[in-house]
PDB file of N, CA and C in Angstrom:
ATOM      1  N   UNK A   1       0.854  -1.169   0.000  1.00  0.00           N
ATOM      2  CA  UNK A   1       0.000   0.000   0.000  1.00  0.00           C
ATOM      3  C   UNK A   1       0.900   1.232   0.000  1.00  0.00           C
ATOM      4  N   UNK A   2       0.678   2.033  -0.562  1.00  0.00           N
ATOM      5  CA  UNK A   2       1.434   3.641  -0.816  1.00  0.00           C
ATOM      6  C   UNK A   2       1.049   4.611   0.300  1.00  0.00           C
ATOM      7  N   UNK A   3       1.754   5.008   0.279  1.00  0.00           N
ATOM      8  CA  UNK A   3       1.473   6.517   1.492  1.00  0.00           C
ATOM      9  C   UNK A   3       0.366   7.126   0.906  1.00  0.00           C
ATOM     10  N   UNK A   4      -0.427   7.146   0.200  1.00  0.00           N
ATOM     11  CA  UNK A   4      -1.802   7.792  -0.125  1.00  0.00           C
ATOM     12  C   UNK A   4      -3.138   7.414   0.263  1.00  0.00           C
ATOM     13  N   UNK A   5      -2.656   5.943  -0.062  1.00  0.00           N
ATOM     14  CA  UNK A   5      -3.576   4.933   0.532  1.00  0.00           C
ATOM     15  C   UNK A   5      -3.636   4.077   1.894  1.00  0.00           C
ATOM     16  N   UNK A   6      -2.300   4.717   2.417  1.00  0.00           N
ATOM     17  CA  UNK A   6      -2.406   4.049   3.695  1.00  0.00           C
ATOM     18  C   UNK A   6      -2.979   5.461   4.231  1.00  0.00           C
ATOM     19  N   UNK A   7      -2.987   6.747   3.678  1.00  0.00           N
ATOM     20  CA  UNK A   7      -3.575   7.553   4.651  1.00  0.00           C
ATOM     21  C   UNK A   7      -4.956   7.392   4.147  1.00  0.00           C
ATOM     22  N   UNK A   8      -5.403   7.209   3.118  1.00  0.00           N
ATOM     23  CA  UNK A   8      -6.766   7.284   2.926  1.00  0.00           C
ATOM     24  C   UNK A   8      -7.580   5.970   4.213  1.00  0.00           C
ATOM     25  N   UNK A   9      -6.681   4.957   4.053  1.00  0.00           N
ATOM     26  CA  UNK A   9      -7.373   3.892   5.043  1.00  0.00           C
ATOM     27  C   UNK A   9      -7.341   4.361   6.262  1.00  0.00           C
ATOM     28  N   UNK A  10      -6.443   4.786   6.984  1.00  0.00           N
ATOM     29  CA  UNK A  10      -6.238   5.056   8.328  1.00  0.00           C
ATOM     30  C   UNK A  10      -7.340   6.252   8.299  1.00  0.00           C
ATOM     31  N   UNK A  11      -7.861   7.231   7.277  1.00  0.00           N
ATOM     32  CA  UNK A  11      -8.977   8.167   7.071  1.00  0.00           C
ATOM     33  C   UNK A  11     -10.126   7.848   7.473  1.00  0.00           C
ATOM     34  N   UNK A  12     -10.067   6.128   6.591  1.00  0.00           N
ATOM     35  CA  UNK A  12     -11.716   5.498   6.313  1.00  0.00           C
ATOM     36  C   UNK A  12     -11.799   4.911   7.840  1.00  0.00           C
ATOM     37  N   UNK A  13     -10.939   4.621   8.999  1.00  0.00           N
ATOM     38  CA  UNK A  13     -11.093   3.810  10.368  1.00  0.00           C
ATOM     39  C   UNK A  13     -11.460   4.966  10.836  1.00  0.00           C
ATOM     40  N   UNK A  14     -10.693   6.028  11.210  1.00  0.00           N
ATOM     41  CA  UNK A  14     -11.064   6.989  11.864  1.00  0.00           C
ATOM     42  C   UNK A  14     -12.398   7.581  11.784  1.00  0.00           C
ATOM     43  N   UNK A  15     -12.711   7.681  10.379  1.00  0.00           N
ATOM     44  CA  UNK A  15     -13.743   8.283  10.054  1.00  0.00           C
ATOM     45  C   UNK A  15     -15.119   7.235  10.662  1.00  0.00           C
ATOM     46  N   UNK A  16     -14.980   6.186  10.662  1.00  0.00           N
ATOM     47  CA  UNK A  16     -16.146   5.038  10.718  1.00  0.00           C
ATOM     48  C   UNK A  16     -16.070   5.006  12.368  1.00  0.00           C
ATOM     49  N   UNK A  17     -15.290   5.256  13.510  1.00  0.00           N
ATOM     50  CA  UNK A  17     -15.179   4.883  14.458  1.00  0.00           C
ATOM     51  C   UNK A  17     -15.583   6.246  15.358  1.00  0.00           C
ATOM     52  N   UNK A  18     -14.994   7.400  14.623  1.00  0.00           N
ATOM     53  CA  UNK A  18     -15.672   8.779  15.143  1.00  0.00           C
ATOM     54  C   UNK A  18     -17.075   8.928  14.865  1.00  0.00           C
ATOM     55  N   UNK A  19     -17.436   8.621  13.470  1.00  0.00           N
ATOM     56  CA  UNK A  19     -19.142   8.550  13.254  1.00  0.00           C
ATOM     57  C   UNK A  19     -19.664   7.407  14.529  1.00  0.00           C
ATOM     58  N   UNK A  20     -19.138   6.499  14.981  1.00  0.00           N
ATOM     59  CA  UNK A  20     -20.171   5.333  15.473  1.00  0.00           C
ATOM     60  C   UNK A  20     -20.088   6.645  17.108  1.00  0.00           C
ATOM     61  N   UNK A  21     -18.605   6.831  17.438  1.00  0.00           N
ATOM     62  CA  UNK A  21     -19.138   7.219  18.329  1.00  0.00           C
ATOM     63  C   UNK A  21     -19.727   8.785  18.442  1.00  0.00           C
ATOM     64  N   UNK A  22     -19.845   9.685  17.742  1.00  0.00           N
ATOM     65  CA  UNK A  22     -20.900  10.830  17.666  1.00  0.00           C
ATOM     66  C   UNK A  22     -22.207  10.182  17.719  1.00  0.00           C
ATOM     67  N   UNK A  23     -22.455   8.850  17.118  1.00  0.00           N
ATOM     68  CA  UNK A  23     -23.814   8.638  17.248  1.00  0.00           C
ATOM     69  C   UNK A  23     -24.568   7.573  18.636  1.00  0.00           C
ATOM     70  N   UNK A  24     -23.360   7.106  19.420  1.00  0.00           N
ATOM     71  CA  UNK A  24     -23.879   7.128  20.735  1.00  0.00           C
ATOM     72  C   UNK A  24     -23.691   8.380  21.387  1.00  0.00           C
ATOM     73  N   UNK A  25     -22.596   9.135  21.641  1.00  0.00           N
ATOM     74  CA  UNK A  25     -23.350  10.287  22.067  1.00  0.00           C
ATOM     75  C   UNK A  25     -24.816  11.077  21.878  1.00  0.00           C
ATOM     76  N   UNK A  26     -25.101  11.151  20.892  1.00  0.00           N
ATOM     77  CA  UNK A  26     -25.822  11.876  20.393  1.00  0.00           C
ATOM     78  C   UNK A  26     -27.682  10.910  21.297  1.00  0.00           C
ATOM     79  N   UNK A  27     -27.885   9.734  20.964  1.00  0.00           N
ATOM     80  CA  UNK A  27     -28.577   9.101  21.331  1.00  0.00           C
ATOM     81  C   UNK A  27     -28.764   8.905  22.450  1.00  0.00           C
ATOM     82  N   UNK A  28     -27.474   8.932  23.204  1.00  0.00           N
ATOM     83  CA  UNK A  28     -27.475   9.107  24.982  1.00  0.00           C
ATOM     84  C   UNK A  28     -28.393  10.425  25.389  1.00  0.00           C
ATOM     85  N   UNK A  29     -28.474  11.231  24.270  1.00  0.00           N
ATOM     86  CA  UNK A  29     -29.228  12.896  24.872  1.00  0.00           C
ATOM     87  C   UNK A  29     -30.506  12.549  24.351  1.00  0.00           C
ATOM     88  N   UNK A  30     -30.998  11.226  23.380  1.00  0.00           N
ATOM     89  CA  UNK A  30     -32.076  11.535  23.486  1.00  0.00           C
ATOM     90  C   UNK A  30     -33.288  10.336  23.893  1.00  0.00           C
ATOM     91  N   UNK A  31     -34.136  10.862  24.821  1.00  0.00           N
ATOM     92  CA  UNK A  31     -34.995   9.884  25.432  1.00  0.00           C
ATOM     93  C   UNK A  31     -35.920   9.112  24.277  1.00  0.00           C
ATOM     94  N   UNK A  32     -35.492   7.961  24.336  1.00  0.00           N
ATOM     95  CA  UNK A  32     -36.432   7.106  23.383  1.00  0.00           C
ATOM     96  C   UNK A  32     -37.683   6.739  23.715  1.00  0.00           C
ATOM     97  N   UNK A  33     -38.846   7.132  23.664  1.00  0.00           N
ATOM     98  CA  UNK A  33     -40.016   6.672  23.773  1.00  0.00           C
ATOM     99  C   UNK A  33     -41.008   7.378  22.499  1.00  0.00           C
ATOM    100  N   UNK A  34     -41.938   6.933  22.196  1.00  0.00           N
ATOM    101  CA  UNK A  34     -42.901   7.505  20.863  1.00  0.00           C
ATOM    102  C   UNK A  34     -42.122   8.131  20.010  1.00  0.00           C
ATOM    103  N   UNK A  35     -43.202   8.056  18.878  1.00  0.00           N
ATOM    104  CA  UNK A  35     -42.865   8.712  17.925  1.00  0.00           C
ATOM    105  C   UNK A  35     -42.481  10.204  17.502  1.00  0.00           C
ATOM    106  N   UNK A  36     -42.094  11.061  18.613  1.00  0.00           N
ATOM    107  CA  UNK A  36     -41.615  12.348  18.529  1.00  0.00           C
ATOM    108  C   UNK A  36     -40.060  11.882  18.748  1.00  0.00           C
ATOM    109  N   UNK A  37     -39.558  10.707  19.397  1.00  0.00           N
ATOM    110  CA  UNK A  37     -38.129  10.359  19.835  1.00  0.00           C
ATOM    111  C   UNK A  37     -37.461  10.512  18.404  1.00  0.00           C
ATOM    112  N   UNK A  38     -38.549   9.541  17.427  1.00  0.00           N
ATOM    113  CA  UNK A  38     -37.823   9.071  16.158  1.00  0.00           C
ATOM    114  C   UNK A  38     -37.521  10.562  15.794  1.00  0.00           C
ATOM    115  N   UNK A  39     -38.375  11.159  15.391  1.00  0.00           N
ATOM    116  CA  UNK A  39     -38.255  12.540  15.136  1.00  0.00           C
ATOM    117  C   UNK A  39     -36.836  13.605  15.791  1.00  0.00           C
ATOM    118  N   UNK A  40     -36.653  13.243  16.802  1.00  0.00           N
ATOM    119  CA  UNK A  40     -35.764  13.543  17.758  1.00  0.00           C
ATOM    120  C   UNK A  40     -34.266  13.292  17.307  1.00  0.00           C
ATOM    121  N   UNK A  41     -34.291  11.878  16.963  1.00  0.00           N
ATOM    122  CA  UNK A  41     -33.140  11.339  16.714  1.00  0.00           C
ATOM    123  C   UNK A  41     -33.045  11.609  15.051  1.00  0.00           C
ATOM    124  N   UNK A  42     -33.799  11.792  14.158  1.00  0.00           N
ATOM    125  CA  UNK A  42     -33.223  11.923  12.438  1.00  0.00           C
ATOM    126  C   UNK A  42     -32.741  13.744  12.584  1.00  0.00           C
ATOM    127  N   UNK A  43     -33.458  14.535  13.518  1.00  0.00           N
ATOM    128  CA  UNK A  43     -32.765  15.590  13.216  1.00  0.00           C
ATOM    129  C   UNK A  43     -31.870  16.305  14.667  1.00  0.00           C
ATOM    130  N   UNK A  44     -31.386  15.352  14.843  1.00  0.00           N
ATOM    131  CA  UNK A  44     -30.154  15.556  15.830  1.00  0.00           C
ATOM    132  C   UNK A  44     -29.154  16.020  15.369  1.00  0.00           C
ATOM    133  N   UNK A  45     -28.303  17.138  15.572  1.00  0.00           N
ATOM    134  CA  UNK A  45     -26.651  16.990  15.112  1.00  0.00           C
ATOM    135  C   UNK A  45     -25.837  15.981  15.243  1.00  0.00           C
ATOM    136  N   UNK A  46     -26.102  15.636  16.179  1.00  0.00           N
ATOM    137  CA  UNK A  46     -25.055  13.932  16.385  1.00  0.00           C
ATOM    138  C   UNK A  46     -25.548  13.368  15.488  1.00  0.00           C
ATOM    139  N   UNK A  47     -26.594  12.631  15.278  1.00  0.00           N
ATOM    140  CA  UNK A  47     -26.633  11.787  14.335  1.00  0.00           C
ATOM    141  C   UNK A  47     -26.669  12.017  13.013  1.00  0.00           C
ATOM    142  N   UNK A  48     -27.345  13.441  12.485  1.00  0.00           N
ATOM    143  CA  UNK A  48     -26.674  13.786  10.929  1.00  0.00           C
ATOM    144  C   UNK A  48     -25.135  13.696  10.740  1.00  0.00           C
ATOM    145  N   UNK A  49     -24.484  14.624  11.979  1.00  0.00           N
ATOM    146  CA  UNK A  49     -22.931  14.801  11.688  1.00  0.00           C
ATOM    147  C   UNK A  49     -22.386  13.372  11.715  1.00  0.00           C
ATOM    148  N   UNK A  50     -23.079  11.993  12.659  1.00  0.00           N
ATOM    149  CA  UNK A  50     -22.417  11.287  12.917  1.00  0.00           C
ATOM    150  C   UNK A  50     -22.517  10.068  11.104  1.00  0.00           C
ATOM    151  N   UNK A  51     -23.359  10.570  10.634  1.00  0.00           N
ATOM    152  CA  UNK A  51     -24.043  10.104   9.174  1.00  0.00           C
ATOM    153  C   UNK A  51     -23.254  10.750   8.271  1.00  0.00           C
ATOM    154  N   UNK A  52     -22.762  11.816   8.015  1.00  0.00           N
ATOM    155  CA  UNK A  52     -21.929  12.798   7.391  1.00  0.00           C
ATOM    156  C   UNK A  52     -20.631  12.183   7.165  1.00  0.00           C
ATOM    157  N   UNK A  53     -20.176  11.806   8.434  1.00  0.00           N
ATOM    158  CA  UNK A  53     -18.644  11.182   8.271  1.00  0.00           C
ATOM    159  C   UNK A  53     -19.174   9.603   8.049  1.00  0.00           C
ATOM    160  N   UNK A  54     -19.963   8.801   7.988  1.00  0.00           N
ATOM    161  CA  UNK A  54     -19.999   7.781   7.557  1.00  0.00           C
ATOM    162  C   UNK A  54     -20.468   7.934   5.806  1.00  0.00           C
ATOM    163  N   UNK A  55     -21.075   9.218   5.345  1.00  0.00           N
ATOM    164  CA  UNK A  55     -21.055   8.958   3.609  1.00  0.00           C
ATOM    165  C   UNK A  55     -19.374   9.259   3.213  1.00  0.00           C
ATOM    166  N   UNK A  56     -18.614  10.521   4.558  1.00  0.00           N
ATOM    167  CA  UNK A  56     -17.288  10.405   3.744  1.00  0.00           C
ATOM    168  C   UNK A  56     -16.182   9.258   3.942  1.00  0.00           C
ATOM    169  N   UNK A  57     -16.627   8.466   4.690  1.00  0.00           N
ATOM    170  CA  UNK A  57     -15.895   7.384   5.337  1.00  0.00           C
ATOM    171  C   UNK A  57     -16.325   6.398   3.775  1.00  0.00           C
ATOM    172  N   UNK A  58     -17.429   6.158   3.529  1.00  0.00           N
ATOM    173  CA  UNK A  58     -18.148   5.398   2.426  1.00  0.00           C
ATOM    174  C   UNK A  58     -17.654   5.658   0.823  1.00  0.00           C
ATOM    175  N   UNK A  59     -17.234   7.205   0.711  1.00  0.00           N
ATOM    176  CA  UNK A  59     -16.479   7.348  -0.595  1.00  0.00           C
ATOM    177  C   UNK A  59     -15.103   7.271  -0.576  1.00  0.00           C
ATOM    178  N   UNK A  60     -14.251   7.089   0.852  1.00  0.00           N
ATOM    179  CA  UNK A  60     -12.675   6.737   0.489  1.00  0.00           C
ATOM    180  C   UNK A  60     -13.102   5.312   0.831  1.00  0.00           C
ATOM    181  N   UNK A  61     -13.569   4.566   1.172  1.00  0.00           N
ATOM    182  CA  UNK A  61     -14.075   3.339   0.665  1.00  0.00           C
ATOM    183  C   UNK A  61     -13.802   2.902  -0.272  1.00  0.00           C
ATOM    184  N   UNK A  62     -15.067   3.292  -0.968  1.00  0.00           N
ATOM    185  CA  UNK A  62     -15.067   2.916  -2.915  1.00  0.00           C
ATOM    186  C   UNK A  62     -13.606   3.480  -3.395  1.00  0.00           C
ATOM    187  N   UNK A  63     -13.313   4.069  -3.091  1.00  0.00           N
ATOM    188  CA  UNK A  63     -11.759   4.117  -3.611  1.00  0.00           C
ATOM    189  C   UNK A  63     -10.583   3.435  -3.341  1.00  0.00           C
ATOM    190  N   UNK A  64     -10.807   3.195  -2.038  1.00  0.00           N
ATOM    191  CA  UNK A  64     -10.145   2.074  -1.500  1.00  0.00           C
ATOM    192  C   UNK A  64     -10.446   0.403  -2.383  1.00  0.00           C
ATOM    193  N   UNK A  65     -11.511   0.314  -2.407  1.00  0.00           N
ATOM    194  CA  UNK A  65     -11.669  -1.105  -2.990  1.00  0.00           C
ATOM    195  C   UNK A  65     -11.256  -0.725  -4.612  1.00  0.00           C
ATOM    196  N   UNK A  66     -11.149   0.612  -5.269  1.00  0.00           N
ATOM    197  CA  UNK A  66     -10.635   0.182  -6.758  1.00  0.00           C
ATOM    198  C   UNK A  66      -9.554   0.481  -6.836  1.00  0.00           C
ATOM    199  N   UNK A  67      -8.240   0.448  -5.903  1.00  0.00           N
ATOM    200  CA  UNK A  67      -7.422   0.734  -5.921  1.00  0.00           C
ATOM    201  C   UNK A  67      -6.332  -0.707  -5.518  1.00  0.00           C
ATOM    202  N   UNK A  68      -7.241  -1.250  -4.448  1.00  0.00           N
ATOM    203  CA  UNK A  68      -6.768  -2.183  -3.299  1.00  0.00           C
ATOM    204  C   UNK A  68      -6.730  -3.812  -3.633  1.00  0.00           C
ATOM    205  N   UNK A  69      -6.039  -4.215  -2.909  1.00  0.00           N
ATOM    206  CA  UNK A  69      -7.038  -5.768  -3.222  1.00  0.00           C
ATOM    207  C   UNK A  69      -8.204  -5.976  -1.973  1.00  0.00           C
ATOM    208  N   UNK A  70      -8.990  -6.627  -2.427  1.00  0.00           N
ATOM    209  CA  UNK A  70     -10.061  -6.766  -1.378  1.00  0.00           C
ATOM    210  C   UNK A  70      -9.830  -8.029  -0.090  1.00  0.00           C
ATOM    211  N   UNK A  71      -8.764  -9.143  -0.578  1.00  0.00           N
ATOM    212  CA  UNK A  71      -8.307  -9.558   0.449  1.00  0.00           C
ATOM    213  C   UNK A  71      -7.254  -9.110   1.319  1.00  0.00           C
ATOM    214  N   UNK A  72      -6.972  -8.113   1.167  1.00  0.00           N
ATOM    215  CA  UNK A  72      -5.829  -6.796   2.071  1.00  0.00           C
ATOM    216  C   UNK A  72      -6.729  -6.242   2.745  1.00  0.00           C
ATOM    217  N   UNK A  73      -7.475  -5.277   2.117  1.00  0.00           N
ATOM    218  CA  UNK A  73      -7.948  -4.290   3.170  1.00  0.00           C
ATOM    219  C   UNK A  73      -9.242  -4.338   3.936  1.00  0.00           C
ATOM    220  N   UNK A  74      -9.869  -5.266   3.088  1.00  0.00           N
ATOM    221  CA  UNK A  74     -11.391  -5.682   4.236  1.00  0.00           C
ATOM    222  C   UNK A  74     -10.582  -5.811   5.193  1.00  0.00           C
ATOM    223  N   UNK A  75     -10.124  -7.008   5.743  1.00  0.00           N
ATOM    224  CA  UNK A  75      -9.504  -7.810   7.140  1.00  0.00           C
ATOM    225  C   UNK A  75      -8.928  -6.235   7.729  1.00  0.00           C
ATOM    226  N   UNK A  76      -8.151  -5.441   7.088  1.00  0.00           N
ATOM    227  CA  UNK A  76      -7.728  -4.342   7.566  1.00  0.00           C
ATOM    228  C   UNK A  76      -8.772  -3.729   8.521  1.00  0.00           C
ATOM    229  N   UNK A  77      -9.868  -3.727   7.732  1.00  0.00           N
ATOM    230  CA  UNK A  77     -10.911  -2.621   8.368  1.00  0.00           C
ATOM    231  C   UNK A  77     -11.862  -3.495  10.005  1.00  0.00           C
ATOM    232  N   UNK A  78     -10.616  -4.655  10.539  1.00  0.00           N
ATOM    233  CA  UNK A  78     -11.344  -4.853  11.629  1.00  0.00           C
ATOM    234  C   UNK A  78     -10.258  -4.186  12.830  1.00  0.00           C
ATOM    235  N   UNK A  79      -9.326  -2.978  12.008  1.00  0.00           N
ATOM    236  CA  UNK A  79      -8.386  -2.087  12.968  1.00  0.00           C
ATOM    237  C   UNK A  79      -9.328  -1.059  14.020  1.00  0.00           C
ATOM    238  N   UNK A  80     -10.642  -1.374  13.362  1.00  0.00           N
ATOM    239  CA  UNK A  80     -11.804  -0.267  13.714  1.00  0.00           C
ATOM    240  C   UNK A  80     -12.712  -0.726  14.921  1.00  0.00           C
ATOM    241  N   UNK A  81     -12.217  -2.007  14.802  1.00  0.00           N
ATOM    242  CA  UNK A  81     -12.732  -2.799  16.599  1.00  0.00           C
ATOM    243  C   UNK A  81     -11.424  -2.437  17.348  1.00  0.00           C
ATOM    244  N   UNK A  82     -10.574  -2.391  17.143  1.00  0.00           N
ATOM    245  CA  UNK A  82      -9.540  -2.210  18.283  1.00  0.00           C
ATOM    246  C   UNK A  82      -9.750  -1.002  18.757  1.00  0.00           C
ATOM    247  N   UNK A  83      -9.734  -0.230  17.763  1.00  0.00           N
ATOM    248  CA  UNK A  83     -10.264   1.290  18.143  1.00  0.00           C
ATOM    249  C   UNK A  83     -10.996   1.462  18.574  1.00  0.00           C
ATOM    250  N   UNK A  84     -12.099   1.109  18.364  1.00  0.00           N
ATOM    251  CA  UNK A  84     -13.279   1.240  19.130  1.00  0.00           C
ATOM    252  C   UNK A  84     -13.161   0.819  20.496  1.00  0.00           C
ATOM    253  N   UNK A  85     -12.992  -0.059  20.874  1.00  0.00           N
ATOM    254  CA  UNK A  85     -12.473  -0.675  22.406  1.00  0.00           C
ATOM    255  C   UNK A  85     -11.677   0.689  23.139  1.00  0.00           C
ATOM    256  N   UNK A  86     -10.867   1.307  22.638  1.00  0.00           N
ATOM    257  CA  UNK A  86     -10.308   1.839  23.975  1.00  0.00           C
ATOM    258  C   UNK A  86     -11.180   3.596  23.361  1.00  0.00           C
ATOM    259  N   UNK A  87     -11.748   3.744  22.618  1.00  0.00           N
ATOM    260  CA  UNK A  87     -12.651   4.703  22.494  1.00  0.00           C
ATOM    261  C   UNK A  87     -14.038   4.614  23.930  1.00  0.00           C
ATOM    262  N   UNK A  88     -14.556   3.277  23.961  1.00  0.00           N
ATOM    263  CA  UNK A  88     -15.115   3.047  24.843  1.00  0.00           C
ATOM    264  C   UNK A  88     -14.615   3.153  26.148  1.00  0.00           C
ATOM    265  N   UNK A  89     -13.321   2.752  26.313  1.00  0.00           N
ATOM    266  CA  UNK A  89     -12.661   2.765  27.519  1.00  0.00           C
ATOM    267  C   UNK A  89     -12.570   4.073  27.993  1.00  0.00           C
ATOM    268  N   UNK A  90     -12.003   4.786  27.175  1.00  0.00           N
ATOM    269  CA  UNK A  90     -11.458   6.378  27.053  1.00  0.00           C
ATOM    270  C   UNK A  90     -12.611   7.264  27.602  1.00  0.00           C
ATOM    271  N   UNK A  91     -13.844   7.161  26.378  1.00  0.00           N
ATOM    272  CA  UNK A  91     -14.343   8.211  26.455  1.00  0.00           C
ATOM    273  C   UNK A  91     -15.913   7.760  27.383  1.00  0.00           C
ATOM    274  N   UNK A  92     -15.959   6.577  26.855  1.00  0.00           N
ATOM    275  CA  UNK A  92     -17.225   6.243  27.692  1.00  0.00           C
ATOM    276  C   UNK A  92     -16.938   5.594  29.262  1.00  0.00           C
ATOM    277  N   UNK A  93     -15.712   5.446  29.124  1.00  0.00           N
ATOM    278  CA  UNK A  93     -16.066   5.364  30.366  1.00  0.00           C
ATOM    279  C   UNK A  93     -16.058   3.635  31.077  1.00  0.00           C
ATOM    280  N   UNK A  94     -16.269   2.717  29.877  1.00  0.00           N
ATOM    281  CA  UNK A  94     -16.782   1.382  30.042  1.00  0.00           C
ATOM    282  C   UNK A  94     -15.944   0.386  30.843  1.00  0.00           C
ATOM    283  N   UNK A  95     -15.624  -0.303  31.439  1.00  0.00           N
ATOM    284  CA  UNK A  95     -15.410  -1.379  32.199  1.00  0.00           C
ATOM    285  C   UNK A  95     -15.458  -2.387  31.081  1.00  0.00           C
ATOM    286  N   UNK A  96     -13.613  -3.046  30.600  1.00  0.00           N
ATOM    287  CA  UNK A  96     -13.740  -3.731  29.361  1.00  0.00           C
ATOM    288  C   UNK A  96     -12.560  -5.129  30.183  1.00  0.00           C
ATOM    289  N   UNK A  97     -14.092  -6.366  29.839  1.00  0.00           N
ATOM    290  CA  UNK A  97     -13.822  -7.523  30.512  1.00  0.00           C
ATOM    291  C   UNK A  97     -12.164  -8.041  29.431  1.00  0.00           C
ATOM    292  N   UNK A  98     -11.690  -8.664  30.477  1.00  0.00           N
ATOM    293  CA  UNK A  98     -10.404  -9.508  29.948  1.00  0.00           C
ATOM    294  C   UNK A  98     -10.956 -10.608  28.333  1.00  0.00           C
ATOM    295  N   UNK A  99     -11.792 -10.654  28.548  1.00  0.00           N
ATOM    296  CA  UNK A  99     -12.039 -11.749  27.639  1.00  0.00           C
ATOM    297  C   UNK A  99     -12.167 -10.731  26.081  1.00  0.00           C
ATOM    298  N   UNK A 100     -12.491  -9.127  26.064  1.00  0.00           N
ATOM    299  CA  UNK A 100     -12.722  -8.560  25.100  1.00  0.00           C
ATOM    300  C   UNK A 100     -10.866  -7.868  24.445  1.00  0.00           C
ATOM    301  N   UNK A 101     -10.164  -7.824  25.441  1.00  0.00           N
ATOM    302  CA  UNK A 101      -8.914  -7.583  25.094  1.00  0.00           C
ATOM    303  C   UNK A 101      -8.604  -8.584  24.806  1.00  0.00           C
ATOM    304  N   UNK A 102      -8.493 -10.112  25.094  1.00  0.00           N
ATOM    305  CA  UNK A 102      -8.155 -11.057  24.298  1.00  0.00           C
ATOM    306  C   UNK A 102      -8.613 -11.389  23.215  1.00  0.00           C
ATOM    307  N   UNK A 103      -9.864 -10.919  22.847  1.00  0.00           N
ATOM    308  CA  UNK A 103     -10.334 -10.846  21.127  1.00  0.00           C
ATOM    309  C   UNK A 103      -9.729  -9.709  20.416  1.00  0.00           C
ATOM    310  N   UNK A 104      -9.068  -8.691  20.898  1.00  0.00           N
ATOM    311  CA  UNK A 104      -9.095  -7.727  20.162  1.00  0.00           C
ATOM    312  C   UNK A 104      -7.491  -7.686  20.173  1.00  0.00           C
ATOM    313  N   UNK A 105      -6.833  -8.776  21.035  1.00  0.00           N
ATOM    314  CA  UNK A 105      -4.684  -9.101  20.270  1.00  0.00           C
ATOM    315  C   UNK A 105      -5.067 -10.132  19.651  1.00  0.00           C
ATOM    316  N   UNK A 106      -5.874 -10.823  19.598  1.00  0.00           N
ATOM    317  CA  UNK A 106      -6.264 -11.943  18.724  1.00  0.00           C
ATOM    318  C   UNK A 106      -6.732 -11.152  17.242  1.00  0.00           C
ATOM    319  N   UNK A 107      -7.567 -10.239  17.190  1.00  0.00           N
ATOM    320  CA  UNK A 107      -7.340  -9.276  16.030  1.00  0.00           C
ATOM    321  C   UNK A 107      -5.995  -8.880  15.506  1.00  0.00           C
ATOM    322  N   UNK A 108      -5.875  -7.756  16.442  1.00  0.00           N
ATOM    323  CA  UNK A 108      -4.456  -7.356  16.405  1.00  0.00           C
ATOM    324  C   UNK A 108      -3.365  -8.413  15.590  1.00  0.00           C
ATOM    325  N   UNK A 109      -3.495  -9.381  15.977  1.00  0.00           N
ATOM    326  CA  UNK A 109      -2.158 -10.558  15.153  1.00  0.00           C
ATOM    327  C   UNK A 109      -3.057 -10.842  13.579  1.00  0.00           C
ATOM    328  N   UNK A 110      -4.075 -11.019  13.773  1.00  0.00           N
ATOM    329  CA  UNK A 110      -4.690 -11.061  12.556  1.00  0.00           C
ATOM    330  C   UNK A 110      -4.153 -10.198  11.552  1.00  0.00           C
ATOM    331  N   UNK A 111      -4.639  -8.722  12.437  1.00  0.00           N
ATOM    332  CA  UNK A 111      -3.927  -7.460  11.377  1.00  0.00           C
ATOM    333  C   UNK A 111      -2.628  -7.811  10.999  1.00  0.00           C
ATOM    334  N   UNK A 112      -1.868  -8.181  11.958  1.00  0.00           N
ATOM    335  CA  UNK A 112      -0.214  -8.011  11.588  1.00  0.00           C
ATOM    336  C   UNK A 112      -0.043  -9.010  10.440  1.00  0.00           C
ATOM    337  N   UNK A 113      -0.687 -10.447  10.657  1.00  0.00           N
ATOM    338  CA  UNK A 113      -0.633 -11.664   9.425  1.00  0.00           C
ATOM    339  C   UNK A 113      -1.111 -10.782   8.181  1.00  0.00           C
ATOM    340  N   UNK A 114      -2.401 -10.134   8.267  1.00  0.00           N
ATOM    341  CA  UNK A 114      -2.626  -9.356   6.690  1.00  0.00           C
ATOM    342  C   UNK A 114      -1.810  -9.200   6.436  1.00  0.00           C
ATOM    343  N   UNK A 115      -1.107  -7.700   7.112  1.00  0.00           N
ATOM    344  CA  UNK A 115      -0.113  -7.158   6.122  1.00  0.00           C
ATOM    345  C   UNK A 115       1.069  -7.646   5.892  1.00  0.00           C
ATOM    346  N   UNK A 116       1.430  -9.129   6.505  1.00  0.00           N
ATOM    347  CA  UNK A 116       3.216  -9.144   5.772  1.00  0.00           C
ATOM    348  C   UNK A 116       2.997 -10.447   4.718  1.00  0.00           C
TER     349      UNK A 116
END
């Protein structure tokens, strides 16, 4: 992979892992019950903005796959669970059982087998 495309990928994780979490924030503010909630939640800033970076996460995507091979960088894009894990840790706050860090160096080696 080229320095263009390794930044575009490291773009497309970031981008997919900041959208997921703008859109639990965003949902944490809003009380789910009836049909004014739904309403609540399509015109939220969190969840448009958090939708925003998932269409731009979605077009270095498609570029990614006509550029890439598809058995390289799918498997790549499970760098976005690791991330996510200490995003949770970090920002939410979460209590993350031993058994979920051992899936996620069990990833981790996965990643490393992709790329060599």
């Amino acid at each position: 992979m080229n320095l263009i495309n390794t930044i575009l990928f490291i773009s497309n994780v970031l981008l997919l892992v900041i959208g997921q979490t703008v859109w639990k924030i965003g949902i944490e503010k809003i009380e789910l019950s009836g049909f004014k909630s739904i309403i609540n939640v399509i015109l939220s800033p969190w969840i448009i903005g958090g939708g925003v970076l998932y269409v731009i996460a979605t077009a270095i995507w498609l570029y990614l796959l006509s550029k890439l091979p598809f058995s390289l960088i799918y498997p790549l894009q499970s760098v976005a669970y690791i991330l996510a894990l200490f995003v949770a840790l970090i920002i939410f706050k979460e209590a993350i059982p031993i058994t979920r860090w051992v899936g996620v160096s069990v990833i981790l080696f996965g990643v490393f087998l992709v790329t060599r």
